[in-house]
C-alpha atoms as a PDB file:
ATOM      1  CA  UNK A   1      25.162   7.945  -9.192  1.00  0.00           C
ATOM      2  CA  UNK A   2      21.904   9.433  -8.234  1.00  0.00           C
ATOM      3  CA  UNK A   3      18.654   7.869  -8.695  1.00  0.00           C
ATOM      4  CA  UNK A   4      15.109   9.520  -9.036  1.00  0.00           C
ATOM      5  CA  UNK A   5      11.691   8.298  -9.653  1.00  0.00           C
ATOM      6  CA  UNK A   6       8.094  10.640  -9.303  1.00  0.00           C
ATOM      7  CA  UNK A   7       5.457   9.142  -8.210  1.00  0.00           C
ATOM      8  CA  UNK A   8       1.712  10.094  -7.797  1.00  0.00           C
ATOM      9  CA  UNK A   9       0.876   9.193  -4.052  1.00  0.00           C
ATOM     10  CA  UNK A  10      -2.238  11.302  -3.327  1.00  0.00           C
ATOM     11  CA  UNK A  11      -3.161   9.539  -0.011  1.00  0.00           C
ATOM     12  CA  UNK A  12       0.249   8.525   0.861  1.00  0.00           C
ATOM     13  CA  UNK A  13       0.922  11.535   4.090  1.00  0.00           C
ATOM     14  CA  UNK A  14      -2.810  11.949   4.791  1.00  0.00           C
ATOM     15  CA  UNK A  15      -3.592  11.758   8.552  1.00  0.00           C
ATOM     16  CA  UNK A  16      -1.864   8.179   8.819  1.00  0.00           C
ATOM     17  CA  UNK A  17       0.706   8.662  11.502  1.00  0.00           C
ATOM     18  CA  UNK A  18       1.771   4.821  11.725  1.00  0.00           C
ATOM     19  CA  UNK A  19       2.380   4.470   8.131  1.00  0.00           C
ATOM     20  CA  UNK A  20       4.624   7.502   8.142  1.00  0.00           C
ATOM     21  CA  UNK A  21       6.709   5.788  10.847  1.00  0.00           C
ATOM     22  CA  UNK A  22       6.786   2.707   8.808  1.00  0.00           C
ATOM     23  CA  UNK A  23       7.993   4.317   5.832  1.00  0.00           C
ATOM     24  CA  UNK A  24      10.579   6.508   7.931  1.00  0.00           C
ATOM     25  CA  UNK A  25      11.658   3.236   9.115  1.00  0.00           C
ATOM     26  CA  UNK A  26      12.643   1.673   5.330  1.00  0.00           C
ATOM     27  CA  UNK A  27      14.209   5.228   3.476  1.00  0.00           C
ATOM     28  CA  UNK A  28      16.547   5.115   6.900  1.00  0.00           C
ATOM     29  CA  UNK A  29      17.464   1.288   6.303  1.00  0.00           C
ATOM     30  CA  UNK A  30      17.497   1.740   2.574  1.00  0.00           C
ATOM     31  CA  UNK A  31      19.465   5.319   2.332  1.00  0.00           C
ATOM     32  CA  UNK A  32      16.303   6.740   0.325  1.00  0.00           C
ATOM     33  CA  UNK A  33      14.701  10.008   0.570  1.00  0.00           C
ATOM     34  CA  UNK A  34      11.470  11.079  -0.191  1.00  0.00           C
ATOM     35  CA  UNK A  35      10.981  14.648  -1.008  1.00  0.00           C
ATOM     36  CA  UNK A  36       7.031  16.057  -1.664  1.00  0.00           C
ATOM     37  CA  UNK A  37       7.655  18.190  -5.045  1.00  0.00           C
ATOM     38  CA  UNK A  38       5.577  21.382  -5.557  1.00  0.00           C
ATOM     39  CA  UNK A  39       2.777  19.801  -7.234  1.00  0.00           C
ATOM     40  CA  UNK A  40       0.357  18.583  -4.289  1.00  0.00           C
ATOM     41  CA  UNK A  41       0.446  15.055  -4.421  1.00  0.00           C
ATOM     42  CA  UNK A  42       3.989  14.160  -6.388  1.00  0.00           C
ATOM     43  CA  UNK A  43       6.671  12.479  -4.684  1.00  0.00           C
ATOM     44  CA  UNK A  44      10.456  12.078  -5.589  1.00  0.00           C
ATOM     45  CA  UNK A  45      12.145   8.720  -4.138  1.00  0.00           C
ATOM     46  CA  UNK A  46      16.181   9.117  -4.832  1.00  0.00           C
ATOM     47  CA  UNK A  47      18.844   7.740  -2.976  1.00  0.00           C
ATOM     48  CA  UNK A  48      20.704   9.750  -0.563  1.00  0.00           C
ATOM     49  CA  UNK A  49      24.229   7.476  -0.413  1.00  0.00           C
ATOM     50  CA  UNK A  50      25.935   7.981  -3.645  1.00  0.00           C
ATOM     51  CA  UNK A  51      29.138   6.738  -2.657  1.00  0.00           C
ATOM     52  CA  UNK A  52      30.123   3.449  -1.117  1.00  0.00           C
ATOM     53  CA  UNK A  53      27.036   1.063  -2.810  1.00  0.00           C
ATOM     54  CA  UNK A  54      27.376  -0.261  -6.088  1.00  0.00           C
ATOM     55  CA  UNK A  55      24.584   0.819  -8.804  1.00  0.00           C
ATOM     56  CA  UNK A  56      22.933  -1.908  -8.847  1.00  0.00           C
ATOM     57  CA  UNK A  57      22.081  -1.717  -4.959  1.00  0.00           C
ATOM     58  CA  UNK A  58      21.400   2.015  -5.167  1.00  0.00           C
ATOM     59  CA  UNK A  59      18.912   1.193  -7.669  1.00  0.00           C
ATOM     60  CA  UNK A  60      17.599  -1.524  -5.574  1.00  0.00           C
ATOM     61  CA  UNK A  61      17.036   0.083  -2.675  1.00  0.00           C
ATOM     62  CA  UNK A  62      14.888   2.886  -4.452  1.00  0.00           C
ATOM     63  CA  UNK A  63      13.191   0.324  -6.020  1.00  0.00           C
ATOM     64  CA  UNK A  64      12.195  -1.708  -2.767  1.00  0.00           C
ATOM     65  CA  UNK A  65      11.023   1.528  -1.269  1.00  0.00           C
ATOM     66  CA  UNK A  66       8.765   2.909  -4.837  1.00  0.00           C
ATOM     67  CA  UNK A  67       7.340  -0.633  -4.595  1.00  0.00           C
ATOM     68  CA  UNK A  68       6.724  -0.615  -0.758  1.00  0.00           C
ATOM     69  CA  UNK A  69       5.119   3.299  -1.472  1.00  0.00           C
ATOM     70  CA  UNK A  70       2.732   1.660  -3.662  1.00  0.00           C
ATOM     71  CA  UNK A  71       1.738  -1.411  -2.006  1.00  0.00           C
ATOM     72  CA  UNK A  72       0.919   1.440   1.110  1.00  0.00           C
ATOM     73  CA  UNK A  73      -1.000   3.774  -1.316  1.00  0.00           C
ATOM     74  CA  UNK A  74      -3.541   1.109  -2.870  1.00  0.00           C
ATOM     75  CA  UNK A  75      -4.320   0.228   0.622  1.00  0.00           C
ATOM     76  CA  UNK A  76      -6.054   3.153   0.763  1.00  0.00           C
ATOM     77  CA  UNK A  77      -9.430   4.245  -1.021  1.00  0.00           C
ATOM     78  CA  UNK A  78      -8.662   6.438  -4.148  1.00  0.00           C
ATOM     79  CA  UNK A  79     -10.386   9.955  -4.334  1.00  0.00           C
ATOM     80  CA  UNK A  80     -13.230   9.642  -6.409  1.00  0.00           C
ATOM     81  CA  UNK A  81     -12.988  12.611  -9.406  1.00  0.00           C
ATOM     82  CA  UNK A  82     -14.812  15.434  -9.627  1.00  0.00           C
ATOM     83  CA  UNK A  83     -17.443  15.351 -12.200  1.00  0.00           C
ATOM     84  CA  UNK A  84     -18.689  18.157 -14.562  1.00  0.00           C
END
């Protein structure tokens, strides 16, 4: 089974080299990847261990790490949009 989520993570690689290894750290102990997609800022979590887990820890563990993404991204100020 393969799971997939895309998430919106503007500041999440930008110039913070200790969160990177944190986050290293966690897809490695949860058997997640996270790919950067085309688009600038999107993100694709999926697992990387199809066999052996059961679904319900496969899901799990992509869920942890999209929740522990997150929790790193709002730490961080948001880009303020450009106005018109």
């Amino acid at each position: 089974m393969r799971v997939s989520v895309h998430l919106n993570l503007p500041n999440l690689w930008k110039e913070h080299d200790v969160k990177q290894e944190k986050i290293t750290k966690l897809m490695n102990k949860k058997n997640v990847k996270i790919l950067r997609l085309e688009k600038e800022n999107i993100f694709e979590v999926t697992n990387f261990k199809w066999l052996g887990p059961s679904e319900i820890e496969q899901i799990q563990d992509v869920y942890d790490v999209v929740v522990s993404l997150i929790k790193v991204e709002n730490k961080y100020p948001q880009p303020e949009p450009e106005q018109k």
